[in-house]
C-alpha atoms as a PDB file:
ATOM      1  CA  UNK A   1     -31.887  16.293  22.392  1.00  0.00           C
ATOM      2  CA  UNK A   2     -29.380  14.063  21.318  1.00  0.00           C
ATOM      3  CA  UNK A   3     -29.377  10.582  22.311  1.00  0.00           C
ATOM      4  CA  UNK A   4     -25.438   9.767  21.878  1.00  0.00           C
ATOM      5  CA  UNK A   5     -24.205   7.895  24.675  1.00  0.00           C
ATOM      6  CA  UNK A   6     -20.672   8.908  26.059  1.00  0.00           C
ATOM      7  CA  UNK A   7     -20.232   5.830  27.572  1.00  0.00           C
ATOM      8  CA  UNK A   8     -20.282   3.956  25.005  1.00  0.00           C
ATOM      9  CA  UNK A   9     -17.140   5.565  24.046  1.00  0.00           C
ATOM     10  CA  UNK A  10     -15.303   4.825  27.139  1.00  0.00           C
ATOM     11  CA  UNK A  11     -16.442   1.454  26.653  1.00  0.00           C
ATOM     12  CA  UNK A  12     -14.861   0.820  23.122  1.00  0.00           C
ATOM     13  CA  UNK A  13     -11.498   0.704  24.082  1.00  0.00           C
ATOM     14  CA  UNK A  14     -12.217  -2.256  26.689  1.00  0.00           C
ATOM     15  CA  UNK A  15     -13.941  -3.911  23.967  1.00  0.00           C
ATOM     16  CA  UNK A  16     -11.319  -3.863  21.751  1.00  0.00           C
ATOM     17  CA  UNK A  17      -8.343  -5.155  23.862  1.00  0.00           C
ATOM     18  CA  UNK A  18     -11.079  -7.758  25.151  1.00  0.00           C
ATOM     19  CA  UNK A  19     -11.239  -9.009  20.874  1.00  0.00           C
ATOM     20  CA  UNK A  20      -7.434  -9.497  20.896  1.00  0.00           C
ATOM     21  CA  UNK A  21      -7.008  -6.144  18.955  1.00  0.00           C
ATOM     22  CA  UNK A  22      -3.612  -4.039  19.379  1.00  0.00           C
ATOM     23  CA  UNK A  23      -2.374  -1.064  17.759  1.00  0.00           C
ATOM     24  CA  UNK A  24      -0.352  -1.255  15.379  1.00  0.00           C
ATOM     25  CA  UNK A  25       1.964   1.777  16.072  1.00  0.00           C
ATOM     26  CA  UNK A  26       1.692   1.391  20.064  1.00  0.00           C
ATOM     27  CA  UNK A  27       5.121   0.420  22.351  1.00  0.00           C
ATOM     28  CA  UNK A  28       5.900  -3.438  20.809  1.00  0.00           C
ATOM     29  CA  UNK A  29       3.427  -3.117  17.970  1.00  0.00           C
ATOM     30  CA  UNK A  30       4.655  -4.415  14.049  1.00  0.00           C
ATOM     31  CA  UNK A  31       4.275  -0.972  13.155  1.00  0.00           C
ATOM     32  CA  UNK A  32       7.031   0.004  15.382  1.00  0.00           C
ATOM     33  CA  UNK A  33       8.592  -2.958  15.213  1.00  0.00           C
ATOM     34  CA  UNK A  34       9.359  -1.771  11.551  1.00  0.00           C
ATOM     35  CA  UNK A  35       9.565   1.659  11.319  1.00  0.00           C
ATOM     36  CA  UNK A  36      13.376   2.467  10.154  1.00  0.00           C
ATOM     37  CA  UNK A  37      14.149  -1.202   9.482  1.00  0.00           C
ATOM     38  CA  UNK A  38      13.190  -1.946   6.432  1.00  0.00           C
ATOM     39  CA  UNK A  39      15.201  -2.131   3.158  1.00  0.00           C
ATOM     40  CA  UNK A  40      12.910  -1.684   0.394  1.00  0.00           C
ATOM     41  CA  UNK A  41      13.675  -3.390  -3.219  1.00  0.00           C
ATOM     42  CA  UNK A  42      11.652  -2.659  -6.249  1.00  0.00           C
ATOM     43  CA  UNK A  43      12.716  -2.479  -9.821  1.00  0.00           C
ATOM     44  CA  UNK A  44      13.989   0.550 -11.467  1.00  0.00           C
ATOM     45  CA  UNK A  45      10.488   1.620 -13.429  1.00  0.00           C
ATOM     46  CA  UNK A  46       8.090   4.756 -12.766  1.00  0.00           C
ATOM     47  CA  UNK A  47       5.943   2.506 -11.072  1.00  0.00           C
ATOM     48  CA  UNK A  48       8.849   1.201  -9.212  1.00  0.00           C
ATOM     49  CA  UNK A  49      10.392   4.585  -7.798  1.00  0.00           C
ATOM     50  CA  UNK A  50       6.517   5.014  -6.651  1.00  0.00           C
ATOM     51  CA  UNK A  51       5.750   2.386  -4.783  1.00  0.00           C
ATOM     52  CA  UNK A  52       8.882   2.639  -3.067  1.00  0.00           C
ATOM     53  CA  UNK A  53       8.156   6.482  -2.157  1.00  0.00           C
ATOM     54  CA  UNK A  54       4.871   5.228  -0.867  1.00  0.00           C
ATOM     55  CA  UNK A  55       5.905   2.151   1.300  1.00  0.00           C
ATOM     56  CA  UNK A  56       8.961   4.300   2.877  1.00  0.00           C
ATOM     57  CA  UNK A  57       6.397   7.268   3.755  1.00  0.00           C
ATOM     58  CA  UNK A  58       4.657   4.354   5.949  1.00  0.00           C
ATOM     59  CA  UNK A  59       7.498   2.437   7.207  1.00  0.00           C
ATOM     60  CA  UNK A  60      10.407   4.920   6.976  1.00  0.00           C
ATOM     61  CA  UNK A  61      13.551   4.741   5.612  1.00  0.00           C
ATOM     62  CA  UNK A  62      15.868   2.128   6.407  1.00  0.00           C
ATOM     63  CA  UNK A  63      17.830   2.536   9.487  1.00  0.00           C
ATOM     64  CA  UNK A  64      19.234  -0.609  10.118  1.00  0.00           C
ATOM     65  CA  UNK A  65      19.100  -3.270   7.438  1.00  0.00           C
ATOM     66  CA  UNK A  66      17.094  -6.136   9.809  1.00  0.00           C
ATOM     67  CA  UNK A  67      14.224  -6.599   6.953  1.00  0.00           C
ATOM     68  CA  UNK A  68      14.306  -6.800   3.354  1.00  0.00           C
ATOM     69  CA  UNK A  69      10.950  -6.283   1.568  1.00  0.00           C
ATOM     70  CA  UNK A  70      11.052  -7.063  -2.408  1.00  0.00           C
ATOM     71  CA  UNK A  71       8.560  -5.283  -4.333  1.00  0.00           C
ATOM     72  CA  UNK A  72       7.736  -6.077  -8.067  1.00  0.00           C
ATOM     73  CA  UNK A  73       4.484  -3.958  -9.491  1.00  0.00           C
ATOM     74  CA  UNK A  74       2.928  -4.971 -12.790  1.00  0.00           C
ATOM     75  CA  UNK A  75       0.588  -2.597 -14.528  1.00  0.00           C
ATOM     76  CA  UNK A  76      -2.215  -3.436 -17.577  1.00  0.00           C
ATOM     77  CA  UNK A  77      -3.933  -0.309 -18.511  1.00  0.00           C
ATOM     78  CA  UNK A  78      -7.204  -0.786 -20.501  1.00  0.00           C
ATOM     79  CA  UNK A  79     -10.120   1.016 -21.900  1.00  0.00           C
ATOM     80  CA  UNK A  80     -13.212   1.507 -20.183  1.00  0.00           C
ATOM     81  CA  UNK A  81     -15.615   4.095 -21.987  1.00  0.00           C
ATOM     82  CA  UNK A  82     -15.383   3.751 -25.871  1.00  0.00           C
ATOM     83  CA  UNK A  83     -17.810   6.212 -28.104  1.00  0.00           C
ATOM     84  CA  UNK A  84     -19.541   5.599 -31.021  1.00  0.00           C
ATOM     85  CA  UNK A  85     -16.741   6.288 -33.257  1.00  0.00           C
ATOM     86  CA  UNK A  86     -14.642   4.032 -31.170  1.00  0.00           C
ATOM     87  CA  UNK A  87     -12.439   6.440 -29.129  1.00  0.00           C
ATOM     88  CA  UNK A  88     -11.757   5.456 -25.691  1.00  0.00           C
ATOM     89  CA  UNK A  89     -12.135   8.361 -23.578  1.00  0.00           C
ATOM     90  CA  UNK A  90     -11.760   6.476 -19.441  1.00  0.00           C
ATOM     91  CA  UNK A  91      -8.944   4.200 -18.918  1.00  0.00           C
ATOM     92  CA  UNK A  92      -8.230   1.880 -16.020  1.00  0.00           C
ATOM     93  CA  UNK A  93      -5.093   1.018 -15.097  1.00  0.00           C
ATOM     94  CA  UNK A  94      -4.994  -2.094 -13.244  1.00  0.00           C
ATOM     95  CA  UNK A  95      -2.031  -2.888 -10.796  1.00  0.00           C
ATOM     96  CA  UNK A  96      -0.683  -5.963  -9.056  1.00  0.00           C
ATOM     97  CA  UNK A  97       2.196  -6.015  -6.516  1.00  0.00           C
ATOM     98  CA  UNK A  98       3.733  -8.783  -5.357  1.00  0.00           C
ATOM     99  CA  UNK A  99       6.127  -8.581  -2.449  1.00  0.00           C
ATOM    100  CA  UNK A 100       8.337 -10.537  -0.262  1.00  0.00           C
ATOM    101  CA  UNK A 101       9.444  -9.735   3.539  1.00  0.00           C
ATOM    102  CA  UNK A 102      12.783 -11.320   4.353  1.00  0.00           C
ATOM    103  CA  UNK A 103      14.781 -11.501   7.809  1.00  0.00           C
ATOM    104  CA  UNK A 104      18.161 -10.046   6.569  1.00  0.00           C
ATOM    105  CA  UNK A 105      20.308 -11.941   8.716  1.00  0.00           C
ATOM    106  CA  UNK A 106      19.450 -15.426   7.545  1.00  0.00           C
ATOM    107  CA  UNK A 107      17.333 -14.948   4.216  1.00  0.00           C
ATOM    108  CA  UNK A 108      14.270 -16.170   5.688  1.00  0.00           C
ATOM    109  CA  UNK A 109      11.063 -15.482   4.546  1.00  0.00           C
ATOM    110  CA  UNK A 110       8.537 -13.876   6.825  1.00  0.00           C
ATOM    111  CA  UNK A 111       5.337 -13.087   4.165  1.00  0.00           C
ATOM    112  CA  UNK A 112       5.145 -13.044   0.873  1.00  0.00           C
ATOM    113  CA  UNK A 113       1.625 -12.244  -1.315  1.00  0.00           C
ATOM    114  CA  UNK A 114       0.011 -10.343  -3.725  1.00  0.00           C
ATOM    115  CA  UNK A 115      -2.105  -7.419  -3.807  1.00  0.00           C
ATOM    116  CA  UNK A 116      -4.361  -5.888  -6.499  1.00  0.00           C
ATOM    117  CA  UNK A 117      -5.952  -2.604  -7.061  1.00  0.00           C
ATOM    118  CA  UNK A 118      -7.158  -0.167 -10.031  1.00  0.00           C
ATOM    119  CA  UNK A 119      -7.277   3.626 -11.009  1.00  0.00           C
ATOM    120  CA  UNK A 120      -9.163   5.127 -13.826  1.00  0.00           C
ATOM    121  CA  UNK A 121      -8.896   8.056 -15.618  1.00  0.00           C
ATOM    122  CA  UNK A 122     -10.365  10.234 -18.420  1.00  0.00           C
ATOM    123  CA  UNK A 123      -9.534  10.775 -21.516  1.00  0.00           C
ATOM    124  CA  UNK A 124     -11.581  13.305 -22.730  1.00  0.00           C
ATOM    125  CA  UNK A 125      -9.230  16.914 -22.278  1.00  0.00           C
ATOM    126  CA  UNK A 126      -6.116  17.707 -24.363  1.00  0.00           C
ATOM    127  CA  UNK A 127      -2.839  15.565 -24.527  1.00  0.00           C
ATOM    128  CA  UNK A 128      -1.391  17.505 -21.663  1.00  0.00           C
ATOM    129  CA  UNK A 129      -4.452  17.059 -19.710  1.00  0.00           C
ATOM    130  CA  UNK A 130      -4.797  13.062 -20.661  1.00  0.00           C
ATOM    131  CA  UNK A 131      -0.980  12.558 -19.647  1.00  0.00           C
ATOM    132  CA  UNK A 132      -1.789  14.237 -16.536  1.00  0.00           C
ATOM    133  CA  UNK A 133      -4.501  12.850 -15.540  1.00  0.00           C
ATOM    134  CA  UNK A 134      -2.736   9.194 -16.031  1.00  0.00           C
ATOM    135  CA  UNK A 135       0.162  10.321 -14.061  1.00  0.00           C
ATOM    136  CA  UNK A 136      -1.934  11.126 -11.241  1.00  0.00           C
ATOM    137  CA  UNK A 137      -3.647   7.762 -11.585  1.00  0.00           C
ATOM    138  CA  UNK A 138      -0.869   5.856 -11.452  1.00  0.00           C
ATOM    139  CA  UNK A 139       0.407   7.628  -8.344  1.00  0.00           C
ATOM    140  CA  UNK A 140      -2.816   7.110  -6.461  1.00  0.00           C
ATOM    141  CA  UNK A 141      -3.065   3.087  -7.732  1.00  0.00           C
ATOM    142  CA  UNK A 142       1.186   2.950  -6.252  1.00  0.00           C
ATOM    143  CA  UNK A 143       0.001   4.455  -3.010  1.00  0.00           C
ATOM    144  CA  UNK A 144      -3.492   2.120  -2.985  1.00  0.00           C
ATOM    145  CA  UNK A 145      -0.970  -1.062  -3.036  1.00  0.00           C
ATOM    146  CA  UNK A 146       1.475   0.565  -0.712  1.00  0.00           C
ATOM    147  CA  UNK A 147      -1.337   0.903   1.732  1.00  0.00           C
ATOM    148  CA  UNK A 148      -1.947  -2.726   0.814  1.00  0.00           C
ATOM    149  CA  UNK A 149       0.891  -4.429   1.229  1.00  0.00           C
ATOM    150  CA  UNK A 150       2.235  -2.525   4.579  1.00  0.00           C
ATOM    151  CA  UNK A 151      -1.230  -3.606   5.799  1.00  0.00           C
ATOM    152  CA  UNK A 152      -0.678  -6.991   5.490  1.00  0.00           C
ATOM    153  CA  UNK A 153       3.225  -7.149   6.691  1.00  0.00           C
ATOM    154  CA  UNK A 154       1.410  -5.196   9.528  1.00  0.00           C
ATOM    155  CA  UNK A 155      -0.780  -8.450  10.331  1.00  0.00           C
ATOM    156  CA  UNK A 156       2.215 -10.523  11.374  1.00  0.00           C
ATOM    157  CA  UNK A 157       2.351 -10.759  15.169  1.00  0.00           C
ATOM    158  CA  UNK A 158       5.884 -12.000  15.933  1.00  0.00           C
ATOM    159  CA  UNK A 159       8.754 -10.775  13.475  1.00  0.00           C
ATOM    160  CA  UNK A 160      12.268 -12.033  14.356  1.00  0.00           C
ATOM    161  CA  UNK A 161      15.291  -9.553  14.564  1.00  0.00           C
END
C-alpha cells in the first residue's frame, strides 16, 4: 500500500503562490511579457548563428522590436584525457556568453551578465566521427547558455515597454 498523499499535491500550488513564486509563462508573466519581442544580436560565428537559434526557440522571433538582447559567446576548447603517448582523446569545450537586454525605445539597459557552461567530447573514433561528435557538443553547450541566459532575463519582475 502506498503511502503517497494526494493532498499534498493540492497543497503545493498554495504553497507556492504563498513563497512569492509566479509562472513564468502565465497571463503578465516575463515569459510572456517577451515572447515575440525580442531582437536578438549575436555575432556572425557558428557559435553565433547557434545561440541565436536557441534563444529564439525560447523567446520567439521578434515581433515587435520593444527589446534588444546582445549576445557575444566565447569558446576555449581544451584537452581532458591525454594517453600515454600523449594523444588527447576527450575534449571540453568551455563557453561563456555574455549578454545585454536593452529597452529599444530609449537604449536603456535592463540586465546585463555572464553565463558559463562546458561540453565534452571524445576523441577516440575516426575524423568524421571526432568532427561530429564536436559539432554536437558545441550545439548542446549553445543551447546550455541559451537556457542560461533566458533564465536569468526571466528573473526580472518589471520590464518597461
Amino acid at each position: 500500500m502506498s503511502s503517497f498523499n494526494r493532498r499534498f499535491l493540492l497543497a503545493l500550488p498554495l504553497a507556492l503562490a504563498a513563497c512569492g513564486f509566479t509562472p513564468v509563462y502565465a497571463p503578465g508573466g516575463t515569459g510572456a511579457a517577451l515572447r515575440g519581442k525580442v531582437t536578438i544580436v549575436a555575432p556572425k560565428s557558428e557559435e553565433g548563428y547557434l545561440i541565436l537559434r536557441n534563444v529564439e526557440e525560447r523567446l520567439g522571433r521578434a515581433q515587435a522590436n520593444v527589446y534588444r538582447l546582445t549576445l557575444t559567446p566565447v569558446l576555449e576548447r581544451q584537452g581532458q584525457a591525454i594517453t600515454e603517448a600523449g594523444e588527447i582523446t576527450r575534449f571540453s569545450i568551455i563557453g561563456r556568453a555574455s549578454y545585454e537586454l536593452r529597452l529599444t525605445s530609449d537604449d536603456s539597459l535592463l540586465a546585463s551578465g555572464t553565463v558559463q557552461d562546458f561540453a565534452g567530447y571524445s576523441a577516440t573514433g575516426s575524423t568524421v566521427e571526432t568532427l561530429a561528435a564536436e559539432s554536437d557538443a558545441l550545439d548542446r553547450l549553445m543551447g546550455s547558455l541559451a537556457d542560461r541566459v533566458t533564465a536569468r532575463i526571466y528573473t526580472l519582475a518589471d520590464l518597461p515597454g
